[in-house]
C-alpha atoms as a PDB file:
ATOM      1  CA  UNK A   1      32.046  61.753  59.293  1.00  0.00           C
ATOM      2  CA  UNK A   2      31.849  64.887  61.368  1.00  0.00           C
ATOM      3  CA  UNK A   3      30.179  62.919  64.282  1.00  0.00           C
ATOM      4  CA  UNK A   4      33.330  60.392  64.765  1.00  0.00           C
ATOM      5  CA  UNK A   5      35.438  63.318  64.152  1.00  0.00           C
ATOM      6  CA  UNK A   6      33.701  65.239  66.931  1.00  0.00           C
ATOM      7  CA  UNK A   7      33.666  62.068  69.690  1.00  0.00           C
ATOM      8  CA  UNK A   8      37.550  61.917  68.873  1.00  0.00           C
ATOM      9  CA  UNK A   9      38.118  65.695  69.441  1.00  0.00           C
ATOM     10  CA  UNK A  10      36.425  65.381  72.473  1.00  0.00           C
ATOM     11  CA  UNK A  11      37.687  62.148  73.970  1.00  0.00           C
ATOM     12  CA  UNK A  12      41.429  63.345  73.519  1.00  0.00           C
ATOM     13  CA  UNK A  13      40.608  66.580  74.953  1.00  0.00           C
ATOM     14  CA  UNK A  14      38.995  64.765  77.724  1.00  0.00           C
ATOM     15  CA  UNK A  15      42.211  62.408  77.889  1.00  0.00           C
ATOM     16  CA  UNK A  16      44.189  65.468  78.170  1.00  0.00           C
ATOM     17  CA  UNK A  17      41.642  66.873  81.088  1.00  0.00           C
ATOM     18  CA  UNK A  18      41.868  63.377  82.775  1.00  0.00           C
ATOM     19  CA  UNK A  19      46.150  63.554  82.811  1.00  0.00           C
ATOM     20  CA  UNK A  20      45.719  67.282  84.077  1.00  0.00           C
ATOM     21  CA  UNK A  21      43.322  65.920  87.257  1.00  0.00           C
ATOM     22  CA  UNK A  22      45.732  62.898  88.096  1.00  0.00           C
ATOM     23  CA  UNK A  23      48.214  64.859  88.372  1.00  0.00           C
ATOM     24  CA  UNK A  24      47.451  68.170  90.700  1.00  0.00           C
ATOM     25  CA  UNK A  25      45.944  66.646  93.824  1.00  0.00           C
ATOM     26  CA  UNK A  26      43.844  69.472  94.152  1.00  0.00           C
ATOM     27  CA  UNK A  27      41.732  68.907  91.422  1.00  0.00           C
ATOM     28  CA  UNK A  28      39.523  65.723  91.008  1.00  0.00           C
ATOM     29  CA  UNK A  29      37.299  64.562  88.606  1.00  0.00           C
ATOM     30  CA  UNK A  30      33.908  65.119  90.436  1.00  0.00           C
ATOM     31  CA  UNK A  31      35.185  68.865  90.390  1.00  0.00           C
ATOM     32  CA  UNK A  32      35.424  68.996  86.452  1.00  0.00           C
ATOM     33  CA  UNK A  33      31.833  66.615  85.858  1.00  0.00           C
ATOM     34  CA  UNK A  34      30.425  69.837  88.358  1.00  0.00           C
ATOM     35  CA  UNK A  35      31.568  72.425  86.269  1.00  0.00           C
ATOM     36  CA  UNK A  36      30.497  70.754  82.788  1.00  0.00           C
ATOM     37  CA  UNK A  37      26.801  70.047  84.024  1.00  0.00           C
ATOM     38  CA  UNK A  38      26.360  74.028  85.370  1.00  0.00           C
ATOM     39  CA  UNK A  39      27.885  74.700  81.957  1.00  0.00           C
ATOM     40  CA  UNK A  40      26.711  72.741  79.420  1.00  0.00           C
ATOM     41  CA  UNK A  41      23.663  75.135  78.430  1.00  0.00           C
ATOM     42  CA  UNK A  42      26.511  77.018  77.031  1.00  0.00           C
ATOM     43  CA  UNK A  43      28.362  74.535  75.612  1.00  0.00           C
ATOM     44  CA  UNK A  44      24.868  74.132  73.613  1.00  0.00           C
ATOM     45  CA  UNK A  45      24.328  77.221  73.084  1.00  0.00           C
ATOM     46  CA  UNK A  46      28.629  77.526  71.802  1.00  0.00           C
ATOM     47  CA  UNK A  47      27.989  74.238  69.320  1.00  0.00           C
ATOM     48  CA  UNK A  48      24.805  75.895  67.564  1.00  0.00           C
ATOM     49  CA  UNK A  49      26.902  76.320  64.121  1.00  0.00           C
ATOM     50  CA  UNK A  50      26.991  72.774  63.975  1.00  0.00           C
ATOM     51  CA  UNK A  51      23.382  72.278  63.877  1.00  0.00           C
ATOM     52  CA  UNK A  52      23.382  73.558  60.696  1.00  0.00           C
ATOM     53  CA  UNK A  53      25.796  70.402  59.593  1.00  0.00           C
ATOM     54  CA  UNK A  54      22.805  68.255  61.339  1.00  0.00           C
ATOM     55  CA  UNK A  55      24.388  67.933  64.734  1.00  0.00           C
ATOM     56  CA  UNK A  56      21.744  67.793  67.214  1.00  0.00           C
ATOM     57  CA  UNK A  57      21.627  69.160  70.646  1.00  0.00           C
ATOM     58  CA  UNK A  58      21.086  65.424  72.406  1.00  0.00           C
ATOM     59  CA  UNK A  59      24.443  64.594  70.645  1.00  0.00           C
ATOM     60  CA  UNK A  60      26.176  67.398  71.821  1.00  0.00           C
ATOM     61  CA  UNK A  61      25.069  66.283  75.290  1.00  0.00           C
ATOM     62  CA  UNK A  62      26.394  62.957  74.584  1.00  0.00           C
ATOM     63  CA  UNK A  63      30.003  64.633  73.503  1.00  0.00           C
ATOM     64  CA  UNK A  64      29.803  66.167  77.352  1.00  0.00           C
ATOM     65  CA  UNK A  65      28.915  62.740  77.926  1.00  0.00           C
ATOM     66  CA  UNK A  66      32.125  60.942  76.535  1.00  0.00           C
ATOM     67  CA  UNK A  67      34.353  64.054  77.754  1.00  0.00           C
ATOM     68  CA  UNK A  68      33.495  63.202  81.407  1.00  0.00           C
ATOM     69  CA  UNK A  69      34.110  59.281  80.599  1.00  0.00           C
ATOM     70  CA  UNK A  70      36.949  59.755  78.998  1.00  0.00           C
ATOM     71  CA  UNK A  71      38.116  62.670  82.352  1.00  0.00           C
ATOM     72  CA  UNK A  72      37.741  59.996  84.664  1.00  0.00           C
ATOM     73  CA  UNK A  73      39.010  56.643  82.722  1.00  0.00           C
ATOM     74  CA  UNK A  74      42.398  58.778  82.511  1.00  0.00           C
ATOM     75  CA  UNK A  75      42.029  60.129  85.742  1.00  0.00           C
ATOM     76  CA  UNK A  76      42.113  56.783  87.500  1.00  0.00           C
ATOM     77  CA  UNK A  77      45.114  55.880  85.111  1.00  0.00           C
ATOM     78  CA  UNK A  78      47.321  58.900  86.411  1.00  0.00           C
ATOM     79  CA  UNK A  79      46.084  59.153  89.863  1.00  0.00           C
ATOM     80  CA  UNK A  80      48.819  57.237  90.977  1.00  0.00           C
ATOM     81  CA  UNK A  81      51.730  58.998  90.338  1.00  0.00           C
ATOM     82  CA  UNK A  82      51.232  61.966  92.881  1.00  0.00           C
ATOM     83  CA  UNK A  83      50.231  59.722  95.929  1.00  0.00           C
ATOM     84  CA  UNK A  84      53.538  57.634  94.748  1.00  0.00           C
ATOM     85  CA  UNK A  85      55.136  60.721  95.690  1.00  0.00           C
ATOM     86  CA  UNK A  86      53.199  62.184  98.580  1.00  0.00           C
ATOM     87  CA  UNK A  87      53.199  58.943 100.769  1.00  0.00           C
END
């Protein structure tokens, strides 16, 4: 139960990432997959109290996983409301 609960935590917060990037032109999702690979030996190393619930490491790399899926699926969703308004 804690695994579902933990790919829907981070699928909304990567929903929420995604609306953030497709909306400030600055920022694009390549930028945010960057940051989450140099990072994500911390991330590990952040998650370790779940181990003790039986969450391994490989499917804490799969959460990363779904977070940059989900990033870009919205991304491409809400890209297209700033260049409505910049063109």
């Amino acid at each position: 139960m804690l695994d579902i609960a933990l790919i829907l935590v981070f699928c909304v917060l990567g929903v929420l990432m995604g609306i953030a990037t497709g909306l400030l032109p600055g920022l694009h999702v390549n930028n945010i997959a960057l940051i989450l690979l140099s990072l994500s030996g911390t991330i590990v190393a952040l998650c370790t109290p779940l181990f003790s619930y039986g969450i391994s490491e490989q499917f804490i790399f799969v959460l990363i996983c779904g977070f940059i899926i989900a990033v870009s699926v919205s991304h491409t969703f809400h890209d297209c409301i700033p260049t409505t308004f910049i063109q």
